[in-house]
ModelCIF file with pLDDT and N, C-alpha, C, O atoms, coordinates in Angstrom:
data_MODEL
#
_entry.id   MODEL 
#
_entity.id                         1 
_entity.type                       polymer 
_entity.pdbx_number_of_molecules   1 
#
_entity_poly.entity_id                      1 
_entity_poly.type                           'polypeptide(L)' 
_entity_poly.nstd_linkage                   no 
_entity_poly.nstd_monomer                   no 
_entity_poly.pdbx_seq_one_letter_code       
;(UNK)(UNK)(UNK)(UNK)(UNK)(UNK)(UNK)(UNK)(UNK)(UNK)(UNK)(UNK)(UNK)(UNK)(UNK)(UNK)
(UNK)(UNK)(UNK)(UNK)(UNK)(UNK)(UNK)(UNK)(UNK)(UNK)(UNK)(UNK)(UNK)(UNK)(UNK)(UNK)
(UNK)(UNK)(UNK)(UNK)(UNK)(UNK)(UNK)(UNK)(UNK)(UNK)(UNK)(UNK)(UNK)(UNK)(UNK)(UNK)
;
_entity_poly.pdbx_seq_one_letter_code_can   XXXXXXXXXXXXXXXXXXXXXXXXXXXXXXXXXXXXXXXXXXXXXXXX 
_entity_poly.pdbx_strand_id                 A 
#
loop_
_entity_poly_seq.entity_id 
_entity_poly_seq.num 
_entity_poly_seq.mon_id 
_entity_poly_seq.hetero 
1 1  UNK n 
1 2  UNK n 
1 3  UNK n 
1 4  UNK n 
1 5  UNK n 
1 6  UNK n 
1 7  UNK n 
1 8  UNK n 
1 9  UNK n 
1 10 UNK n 
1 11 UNK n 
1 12 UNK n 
1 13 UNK n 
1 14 UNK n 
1 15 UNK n 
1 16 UNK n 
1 17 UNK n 
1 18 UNK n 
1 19 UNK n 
1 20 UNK n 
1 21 UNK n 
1 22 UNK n 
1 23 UNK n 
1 24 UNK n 
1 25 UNK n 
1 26 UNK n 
1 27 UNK n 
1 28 UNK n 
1 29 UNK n 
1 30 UNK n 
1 31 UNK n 
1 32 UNK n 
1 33 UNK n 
1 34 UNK n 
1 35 UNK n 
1 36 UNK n 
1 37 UNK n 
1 38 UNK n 
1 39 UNK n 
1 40 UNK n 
1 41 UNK n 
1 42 UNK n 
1 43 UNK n 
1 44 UNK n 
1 45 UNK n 
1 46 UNK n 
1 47 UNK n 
1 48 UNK n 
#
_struct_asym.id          A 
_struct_asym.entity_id   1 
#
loop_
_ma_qa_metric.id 
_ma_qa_metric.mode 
_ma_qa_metric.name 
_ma_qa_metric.software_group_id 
_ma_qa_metric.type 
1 global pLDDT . pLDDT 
2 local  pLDDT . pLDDT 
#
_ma_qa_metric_global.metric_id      1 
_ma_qa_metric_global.metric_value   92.02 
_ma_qa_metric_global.model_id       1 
_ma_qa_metric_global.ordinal_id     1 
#
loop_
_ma_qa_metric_local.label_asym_id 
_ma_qa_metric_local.label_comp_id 
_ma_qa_metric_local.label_seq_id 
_ma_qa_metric_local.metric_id 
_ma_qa_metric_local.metric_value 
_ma_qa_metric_local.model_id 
_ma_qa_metric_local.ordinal_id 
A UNK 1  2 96.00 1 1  
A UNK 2  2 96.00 1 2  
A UNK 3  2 97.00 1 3  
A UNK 4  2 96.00 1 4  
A UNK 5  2 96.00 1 5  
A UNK 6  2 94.00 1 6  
A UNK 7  2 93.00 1 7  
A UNK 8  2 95.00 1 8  
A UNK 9  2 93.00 1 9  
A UNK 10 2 95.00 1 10 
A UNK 11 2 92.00 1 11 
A UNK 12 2 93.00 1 12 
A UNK 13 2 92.00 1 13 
A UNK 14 2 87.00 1 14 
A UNK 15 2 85.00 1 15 
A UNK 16 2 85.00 1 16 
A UNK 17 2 83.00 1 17 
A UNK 18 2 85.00 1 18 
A UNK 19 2 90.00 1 19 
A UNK 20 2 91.00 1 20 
A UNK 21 2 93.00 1 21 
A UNK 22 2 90.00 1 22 
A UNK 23 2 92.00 1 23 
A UNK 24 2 93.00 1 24 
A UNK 25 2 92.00 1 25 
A UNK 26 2 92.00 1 26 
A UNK 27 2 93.00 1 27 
A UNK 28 2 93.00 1 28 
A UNK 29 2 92.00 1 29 
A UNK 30 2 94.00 1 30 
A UNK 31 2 94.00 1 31 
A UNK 32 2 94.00 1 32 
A UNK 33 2 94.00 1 33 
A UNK 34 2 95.00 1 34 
A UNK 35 2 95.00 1 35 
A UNK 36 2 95.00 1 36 
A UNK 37 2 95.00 1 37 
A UNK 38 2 94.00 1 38 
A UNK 39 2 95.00 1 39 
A UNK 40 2 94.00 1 40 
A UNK 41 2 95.00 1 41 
A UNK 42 2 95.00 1 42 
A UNK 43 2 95.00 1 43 
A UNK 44 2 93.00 1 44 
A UNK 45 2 92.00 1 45 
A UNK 46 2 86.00 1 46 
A UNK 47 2 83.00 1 47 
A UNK 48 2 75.00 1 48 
#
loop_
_atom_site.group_PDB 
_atom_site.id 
_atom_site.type_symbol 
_atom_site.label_atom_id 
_atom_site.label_alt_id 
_atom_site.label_comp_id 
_atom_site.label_asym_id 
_atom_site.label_entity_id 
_atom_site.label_seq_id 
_atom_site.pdbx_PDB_ins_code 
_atom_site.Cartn_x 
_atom_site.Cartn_y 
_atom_site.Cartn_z 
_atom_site.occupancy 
_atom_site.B_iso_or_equiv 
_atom_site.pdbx_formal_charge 
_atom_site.auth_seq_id 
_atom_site.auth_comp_id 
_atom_site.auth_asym_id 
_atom_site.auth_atom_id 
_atom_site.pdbx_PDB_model_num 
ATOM 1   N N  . UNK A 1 1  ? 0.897  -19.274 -9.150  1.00 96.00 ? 1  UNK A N  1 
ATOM 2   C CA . UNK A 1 1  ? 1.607  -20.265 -8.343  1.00 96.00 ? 1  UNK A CA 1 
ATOM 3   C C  . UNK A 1 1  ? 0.848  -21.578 -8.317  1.00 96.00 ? 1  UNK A C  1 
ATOM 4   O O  . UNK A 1 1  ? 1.473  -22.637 -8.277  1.00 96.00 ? 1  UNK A O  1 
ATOM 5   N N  . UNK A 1 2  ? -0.643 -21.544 -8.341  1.00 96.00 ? 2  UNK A N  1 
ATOM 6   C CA . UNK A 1 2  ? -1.219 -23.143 -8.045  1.00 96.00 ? 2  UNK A CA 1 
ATOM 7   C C  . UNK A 1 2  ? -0.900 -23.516 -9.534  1.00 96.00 ? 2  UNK A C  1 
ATOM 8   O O  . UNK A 1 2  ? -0.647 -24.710 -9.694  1.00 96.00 ? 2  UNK A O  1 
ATOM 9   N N  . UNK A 1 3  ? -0.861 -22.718 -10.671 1.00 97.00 ? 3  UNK A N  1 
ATOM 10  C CA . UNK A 1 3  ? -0.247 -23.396 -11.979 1.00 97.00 ? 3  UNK A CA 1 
ATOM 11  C C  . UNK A 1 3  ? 0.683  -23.565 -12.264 1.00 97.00 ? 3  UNK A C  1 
ATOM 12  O O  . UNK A 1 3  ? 1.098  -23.497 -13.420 1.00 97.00 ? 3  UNK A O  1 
ATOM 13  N N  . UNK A 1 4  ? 1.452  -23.908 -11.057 1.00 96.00 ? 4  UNK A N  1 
ATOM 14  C CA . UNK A 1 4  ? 3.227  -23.938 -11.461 1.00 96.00 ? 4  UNK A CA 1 
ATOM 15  C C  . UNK A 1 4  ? 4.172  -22.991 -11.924 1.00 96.00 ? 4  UNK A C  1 
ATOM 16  O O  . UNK A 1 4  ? 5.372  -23.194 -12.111 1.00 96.00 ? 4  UNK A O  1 
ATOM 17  N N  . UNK A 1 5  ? 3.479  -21.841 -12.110 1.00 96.00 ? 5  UNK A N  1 
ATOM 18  C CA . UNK A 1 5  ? 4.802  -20.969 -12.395 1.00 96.00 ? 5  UNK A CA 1 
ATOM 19  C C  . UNK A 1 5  ? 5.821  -20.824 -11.533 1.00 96.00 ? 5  UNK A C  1 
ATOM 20  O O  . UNK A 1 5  ? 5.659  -20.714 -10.318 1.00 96.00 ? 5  UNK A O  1 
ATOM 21  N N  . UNK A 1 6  ? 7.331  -20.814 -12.329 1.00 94.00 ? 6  UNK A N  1 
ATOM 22  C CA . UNK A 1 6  ? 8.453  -20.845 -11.501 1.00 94.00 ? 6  UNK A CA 1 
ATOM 23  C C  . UNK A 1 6  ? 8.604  -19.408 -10.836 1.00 94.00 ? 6  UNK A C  1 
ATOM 24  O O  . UNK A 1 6  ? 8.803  -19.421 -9.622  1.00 94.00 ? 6  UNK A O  1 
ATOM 25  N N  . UNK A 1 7  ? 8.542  -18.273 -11.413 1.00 93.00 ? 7  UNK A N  1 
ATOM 26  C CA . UNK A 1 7  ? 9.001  -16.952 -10.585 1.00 93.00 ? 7  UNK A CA 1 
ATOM 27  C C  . UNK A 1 7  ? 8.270  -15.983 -10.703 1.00 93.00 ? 7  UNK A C  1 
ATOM 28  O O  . UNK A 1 7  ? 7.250  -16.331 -11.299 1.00 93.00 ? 7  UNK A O  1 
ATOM 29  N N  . UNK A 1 8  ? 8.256  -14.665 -10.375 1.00 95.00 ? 8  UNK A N  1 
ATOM 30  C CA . UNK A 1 8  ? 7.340  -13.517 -10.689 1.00 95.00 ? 8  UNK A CA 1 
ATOM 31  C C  . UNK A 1 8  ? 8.214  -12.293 -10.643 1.00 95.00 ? 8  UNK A C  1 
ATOM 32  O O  . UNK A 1 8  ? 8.584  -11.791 -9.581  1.00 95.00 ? 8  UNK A O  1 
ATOM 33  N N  . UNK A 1 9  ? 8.550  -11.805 -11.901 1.00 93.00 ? 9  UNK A N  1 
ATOM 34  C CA . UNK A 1 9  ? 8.821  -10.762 -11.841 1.00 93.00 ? 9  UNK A CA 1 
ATOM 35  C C  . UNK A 1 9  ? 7.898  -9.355  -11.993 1.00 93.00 ? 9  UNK A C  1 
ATOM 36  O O  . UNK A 1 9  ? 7.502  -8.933  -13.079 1.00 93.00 ? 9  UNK A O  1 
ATOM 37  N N  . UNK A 1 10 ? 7.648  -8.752  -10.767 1.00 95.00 ? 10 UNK A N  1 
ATOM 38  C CA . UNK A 1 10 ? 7.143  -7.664  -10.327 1.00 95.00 ? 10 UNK A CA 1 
ATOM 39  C C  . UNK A 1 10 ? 8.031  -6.433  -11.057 1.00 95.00 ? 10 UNK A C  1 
ATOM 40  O O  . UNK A 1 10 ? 8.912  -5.911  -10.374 1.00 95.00 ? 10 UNK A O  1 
ATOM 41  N N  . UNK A 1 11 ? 7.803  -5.937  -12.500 1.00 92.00 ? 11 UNK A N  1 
ATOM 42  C CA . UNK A 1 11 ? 8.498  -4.394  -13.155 1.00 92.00 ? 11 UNK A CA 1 
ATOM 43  C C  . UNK A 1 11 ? 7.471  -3.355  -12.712 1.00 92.00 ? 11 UNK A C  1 
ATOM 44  O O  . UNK A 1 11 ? 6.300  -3.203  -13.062 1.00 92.00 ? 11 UNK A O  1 
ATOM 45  N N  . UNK A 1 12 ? 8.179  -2.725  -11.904 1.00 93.00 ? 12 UNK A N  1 
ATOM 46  C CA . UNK A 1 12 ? 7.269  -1.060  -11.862 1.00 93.00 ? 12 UNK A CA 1 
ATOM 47  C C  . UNK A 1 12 ? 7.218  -0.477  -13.100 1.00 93.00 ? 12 UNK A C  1 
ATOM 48  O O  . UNK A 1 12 ? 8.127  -0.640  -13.914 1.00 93.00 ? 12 UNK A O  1 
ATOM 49  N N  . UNK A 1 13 ? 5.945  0.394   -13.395 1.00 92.00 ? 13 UNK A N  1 
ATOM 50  C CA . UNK A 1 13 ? 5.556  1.226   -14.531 1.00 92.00 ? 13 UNK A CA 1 
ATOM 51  C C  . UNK A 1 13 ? 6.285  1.957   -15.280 1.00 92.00 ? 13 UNK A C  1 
ATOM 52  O O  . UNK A 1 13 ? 6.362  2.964   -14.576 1.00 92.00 ? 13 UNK A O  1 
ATOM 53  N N  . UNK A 1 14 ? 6.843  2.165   -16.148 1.00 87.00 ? 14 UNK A N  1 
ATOM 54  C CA . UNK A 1 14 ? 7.666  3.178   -17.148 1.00 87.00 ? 14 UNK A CA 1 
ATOM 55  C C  . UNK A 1 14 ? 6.819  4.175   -17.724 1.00 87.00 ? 14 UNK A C  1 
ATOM 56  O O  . UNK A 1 14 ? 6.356  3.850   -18.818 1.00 87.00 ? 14 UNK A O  1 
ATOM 57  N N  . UNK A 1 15 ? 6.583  4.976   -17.416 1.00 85.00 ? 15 UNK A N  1 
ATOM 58  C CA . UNK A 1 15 ? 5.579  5.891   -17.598 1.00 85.00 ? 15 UNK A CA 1 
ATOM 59  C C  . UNK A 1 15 ? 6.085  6.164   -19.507 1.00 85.00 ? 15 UNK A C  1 
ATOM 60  O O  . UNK A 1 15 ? 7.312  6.064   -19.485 1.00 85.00 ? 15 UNK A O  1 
ATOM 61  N N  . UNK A 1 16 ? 5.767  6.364   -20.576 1.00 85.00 ? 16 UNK A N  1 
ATOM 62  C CA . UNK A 1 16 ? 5.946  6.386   -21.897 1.00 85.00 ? 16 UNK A CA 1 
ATOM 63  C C  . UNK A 1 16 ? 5.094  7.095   -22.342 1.00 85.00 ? 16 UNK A C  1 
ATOM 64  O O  . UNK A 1 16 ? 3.877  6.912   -22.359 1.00 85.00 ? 16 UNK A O  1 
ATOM 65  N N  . UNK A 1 17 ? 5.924  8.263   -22.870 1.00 83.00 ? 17 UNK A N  1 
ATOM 66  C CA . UNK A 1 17 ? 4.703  9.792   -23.410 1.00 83.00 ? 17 UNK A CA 1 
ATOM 67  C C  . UNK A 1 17 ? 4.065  8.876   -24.723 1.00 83.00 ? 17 UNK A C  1 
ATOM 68  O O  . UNK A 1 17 ? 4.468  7.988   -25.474 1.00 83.00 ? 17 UNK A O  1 
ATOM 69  N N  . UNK A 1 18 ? 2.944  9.584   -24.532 1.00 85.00 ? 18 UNK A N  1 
ATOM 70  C CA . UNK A 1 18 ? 1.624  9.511   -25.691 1.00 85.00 ? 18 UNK A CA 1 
ATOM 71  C C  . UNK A 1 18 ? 1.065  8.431   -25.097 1.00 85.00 ? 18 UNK A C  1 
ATOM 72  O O  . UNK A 1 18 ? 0.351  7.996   -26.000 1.00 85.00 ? 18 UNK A O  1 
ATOM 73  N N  . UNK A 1 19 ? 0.941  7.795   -24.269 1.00 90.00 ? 19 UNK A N  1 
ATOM 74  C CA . UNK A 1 19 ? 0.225  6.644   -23.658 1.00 90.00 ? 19 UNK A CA 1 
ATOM 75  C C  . UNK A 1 19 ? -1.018 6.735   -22.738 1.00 90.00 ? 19 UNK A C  1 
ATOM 76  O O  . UNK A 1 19 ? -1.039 7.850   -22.216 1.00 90.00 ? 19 UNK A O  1 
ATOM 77  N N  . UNK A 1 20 ? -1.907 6.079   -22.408 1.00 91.00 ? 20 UNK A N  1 
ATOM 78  C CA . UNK A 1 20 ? -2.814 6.960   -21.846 1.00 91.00 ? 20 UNK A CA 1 
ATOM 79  C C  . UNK A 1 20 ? -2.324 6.740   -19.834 1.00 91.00 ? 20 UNK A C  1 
ATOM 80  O O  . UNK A 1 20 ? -2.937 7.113   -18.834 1.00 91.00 ? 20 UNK A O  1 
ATOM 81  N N  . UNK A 1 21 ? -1.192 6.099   -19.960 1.00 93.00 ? 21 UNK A N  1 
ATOM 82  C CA . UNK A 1 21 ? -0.827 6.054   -18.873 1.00 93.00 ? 21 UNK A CA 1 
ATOM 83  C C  . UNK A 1 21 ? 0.435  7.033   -18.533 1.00 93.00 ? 21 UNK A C  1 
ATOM 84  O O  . UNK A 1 21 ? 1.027  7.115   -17.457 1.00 93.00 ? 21 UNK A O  1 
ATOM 85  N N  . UNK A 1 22 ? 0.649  7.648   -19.562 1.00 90.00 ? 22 UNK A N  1 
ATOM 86  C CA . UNK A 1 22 ? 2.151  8.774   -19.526 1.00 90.00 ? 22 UNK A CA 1 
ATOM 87  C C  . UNK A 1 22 ? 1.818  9.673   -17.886 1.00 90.00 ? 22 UNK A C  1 
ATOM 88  O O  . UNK A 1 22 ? 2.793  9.680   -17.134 1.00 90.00 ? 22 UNK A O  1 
ATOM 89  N N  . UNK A 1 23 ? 0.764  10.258  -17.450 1.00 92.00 ? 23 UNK A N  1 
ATOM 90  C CA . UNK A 1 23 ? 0.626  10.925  -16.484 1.00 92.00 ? 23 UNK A CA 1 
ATOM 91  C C  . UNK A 1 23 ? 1.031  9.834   -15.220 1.00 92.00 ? 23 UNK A C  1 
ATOM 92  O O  . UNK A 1 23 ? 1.883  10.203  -14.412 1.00 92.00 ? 23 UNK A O  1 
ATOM 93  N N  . UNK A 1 24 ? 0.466  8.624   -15.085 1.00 93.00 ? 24 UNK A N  1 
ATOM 94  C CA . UNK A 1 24 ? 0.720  7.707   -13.610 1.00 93.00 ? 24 UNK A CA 1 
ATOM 95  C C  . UNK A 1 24 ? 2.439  7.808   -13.703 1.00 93.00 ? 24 UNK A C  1 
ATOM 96  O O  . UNK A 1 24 ? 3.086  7.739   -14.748 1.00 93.00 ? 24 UNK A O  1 
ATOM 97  N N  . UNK A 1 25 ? 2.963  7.982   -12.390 1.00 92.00 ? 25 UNK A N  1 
ATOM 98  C CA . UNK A 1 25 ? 4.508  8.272   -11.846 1.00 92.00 ? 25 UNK A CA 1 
ATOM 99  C C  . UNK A 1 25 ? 4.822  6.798   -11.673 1.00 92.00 ? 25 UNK A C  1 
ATOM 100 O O  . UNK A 1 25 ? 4.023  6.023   -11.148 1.00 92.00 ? 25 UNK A O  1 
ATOM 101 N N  . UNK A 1 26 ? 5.783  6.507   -12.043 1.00 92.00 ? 26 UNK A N  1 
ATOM 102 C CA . UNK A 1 26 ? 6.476  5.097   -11.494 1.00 92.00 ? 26 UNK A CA 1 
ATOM 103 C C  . UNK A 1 26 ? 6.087  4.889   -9.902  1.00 92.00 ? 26 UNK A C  1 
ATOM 104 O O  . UNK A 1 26 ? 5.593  5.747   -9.170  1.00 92.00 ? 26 UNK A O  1 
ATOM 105 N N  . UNK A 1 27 ? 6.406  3.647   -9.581  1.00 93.00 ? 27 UNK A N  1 
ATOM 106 C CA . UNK A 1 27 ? 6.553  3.417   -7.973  1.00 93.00 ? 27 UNK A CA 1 
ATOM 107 C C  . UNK A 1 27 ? 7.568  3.569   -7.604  1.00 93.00 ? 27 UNK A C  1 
ATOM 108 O O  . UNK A 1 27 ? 8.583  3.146   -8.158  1.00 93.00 ? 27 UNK A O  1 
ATOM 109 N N  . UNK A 1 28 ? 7.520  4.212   -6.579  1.00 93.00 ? 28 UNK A N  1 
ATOM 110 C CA . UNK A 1 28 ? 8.921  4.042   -5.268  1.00 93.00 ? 28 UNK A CA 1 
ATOM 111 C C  . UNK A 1 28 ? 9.512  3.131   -5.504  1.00 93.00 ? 28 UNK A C  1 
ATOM 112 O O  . UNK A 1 28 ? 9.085  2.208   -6.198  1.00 93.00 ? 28 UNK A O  1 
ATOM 113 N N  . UNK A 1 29 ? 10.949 3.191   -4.836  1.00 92.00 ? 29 UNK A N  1 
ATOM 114 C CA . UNK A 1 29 ? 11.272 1.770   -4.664  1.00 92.00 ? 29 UNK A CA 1 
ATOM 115 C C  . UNK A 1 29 ? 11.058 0.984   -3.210  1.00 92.00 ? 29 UNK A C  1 
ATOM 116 O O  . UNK A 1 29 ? 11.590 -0.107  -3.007  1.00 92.00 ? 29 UNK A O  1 
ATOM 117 N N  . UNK A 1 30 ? 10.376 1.530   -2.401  1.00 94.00 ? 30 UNK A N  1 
ATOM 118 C CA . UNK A 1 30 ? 9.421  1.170   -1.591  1.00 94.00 ? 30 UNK A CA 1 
ATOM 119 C C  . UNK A 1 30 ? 8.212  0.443   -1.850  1.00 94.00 ? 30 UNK A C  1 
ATOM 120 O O  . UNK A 1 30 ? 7.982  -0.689  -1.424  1.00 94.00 ? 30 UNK A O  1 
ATOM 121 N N  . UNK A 1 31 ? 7.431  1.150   -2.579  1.00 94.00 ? 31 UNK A N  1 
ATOM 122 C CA . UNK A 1 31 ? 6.477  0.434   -3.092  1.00 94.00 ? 31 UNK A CA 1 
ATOM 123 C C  . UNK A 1 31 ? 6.685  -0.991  -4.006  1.00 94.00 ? 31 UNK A C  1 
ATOM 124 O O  . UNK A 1 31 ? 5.956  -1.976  -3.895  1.00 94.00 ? 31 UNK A O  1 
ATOM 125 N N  . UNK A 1 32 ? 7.871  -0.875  -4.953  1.00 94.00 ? 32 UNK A N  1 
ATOM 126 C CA . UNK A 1 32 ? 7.819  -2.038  -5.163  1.00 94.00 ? 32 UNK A CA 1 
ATOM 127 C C  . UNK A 1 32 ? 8.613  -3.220  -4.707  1.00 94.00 ? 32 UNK A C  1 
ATOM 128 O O  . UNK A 1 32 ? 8.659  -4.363  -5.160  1.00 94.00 ? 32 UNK A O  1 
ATOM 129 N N  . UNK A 1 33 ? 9.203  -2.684  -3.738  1.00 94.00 ? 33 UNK A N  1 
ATOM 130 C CA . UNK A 1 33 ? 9.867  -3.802  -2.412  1.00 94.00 ? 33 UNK A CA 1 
ATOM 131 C C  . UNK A 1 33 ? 8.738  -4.427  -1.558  1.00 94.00 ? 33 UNK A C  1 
ATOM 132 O O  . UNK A 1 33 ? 8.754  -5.608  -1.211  1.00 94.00 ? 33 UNK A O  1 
ATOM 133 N N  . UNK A 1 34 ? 7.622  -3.432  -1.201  1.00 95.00 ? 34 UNK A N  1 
ATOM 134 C CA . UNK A 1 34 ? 6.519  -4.075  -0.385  1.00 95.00 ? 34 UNK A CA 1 
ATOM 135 C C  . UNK A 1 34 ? 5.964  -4.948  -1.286  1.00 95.00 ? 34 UNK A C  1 
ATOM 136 O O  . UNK A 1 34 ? 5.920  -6.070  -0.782  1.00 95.00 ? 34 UNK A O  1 
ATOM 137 N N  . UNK A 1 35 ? 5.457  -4.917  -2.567  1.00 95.00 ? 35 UNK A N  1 
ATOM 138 C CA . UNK A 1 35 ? 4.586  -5.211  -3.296  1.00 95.00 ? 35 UNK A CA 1 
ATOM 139 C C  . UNK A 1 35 ? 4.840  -7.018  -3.658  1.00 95.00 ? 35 UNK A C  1 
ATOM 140 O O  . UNK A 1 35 ? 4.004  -7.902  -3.843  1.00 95.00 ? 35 UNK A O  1 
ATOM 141 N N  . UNK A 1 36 ? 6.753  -7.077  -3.655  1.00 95.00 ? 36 UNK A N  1 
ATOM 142 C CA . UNK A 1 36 ? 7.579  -7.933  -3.983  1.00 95.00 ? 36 UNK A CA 1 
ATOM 143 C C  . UNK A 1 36 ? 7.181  -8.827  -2.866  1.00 95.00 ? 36 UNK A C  1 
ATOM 144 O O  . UNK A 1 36 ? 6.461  -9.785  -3.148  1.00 95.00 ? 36 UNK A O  1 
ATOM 145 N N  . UNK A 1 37 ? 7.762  -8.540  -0.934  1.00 95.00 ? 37 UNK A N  1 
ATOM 146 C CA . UNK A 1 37 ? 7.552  -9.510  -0.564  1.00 95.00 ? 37 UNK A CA 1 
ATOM 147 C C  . UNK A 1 37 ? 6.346  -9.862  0.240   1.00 95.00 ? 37 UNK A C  1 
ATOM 148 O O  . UNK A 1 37 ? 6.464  -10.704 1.131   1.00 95.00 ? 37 UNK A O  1 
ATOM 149 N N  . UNK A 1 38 ? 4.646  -9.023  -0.106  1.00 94.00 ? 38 UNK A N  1 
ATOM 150 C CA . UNK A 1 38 ? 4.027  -9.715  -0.136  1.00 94.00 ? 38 UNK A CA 1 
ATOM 151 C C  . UNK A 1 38 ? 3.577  -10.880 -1.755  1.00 94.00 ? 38 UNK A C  1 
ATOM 152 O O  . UNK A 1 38 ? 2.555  -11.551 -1.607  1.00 94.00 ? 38 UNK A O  1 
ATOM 153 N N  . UNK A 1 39 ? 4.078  -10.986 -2.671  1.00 95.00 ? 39 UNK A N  1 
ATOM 154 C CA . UNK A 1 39 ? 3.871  -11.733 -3.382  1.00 95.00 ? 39 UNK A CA 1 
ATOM 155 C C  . UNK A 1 39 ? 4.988  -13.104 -3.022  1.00 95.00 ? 39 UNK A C  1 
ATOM 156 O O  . UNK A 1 39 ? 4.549  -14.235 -3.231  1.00 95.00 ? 39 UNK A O  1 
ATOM 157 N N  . UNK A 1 40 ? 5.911  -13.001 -2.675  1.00 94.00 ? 40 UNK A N  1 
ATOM 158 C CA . UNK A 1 40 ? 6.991  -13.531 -2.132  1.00 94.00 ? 40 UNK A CA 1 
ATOM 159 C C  . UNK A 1 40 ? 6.065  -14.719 -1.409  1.00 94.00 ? 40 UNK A C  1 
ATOM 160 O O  . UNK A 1 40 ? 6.255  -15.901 -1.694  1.00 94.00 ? 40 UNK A O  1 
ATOM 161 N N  . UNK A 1 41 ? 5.402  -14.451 -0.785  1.00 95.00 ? 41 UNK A N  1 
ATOM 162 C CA . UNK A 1 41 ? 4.754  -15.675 -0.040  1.00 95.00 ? 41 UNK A CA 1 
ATOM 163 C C  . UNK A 1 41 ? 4.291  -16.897 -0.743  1.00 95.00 ? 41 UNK A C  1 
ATOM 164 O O  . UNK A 1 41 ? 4.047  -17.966 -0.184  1.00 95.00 ? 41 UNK A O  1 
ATOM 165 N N  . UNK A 1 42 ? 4.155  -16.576 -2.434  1.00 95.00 ? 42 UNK A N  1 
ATOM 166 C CA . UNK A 1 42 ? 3.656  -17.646 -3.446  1.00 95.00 ? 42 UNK A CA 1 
ATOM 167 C C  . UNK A 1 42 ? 4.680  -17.734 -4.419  1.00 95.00 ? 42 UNK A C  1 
ATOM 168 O O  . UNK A 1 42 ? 4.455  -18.545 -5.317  1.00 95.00 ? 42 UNK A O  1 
ATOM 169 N N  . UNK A 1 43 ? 5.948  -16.993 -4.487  1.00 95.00 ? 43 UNK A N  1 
ATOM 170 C CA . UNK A 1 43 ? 6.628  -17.768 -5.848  1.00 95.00 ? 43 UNK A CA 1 
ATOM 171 C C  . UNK A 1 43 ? 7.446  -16.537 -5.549  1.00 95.00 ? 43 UNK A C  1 
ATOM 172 O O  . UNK A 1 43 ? 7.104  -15.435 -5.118  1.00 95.00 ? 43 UNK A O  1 
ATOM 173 N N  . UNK A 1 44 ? 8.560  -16.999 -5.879  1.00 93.00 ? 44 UNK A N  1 
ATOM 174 C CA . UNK A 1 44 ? 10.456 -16.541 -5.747  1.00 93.00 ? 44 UNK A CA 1 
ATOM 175 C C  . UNK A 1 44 ? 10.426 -15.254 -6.243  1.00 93.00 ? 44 UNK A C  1 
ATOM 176 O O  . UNK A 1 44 ? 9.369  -15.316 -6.870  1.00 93.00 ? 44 UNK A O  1 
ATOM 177 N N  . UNK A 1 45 ? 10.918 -13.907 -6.442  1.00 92.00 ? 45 UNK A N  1 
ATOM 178 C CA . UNK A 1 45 ? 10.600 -12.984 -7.004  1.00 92.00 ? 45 UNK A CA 1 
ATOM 179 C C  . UNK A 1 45 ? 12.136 -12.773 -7.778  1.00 92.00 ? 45 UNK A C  1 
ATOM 180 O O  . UNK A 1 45 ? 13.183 -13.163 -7.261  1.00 92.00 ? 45 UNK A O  1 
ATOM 181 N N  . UNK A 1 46 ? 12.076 -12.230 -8.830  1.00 86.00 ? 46 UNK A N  1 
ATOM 182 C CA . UNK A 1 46 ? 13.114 -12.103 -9.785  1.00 86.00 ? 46 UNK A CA 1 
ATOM 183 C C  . UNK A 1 46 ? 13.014 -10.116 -9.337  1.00 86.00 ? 46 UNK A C  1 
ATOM 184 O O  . UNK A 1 46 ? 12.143 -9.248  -9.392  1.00 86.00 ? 46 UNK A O  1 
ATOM 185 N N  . UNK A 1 47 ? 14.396 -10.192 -8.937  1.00 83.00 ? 47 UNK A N  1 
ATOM 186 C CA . UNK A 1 47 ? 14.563 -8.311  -8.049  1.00 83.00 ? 47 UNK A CA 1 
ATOM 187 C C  . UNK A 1 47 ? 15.648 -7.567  -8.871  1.00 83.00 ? 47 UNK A C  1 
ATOM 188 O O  . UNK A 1 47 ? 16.134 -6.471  -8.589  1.00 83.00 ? 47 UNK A O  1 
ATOM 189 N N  . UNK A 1 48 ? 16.070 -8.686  -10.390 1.00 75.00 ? 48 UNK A N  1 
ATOM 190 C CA . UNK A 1 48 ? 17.148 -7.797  -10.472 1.00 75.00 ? 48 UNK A CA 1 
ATOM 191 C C  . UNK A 1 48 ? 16.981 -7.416  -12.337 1.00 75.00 ? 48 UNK A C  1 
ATOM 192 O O  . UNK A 1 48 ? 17.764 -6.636  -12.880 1.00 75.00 ? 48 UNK A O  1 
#
């Protein structure tokens, strides 16, 4: 945001076999509603 970016889109994790992240579970959609409008306080969030 102090560099001008216009928006932030916040994507929760897609977990993708053979990856070394395949085991971490996506977020809630809780989690990434909280996550959204504390970033919300610095730049518009793209939710859709």
């Amino acid at each position: 945001s102090d560099l001008g970016a216009d928006i932030l889109n916040c994507i929760p994790l897609y977990s993708v076999e053979g990856t070394p992240f395949e085991s971490i579970p996506s977020p809630t959609n809780e989690e990434v509603k909280y996550v959204r409008e504390e970033a919300e306080a610095y730049l518009p969030q793209m939710r859709h």
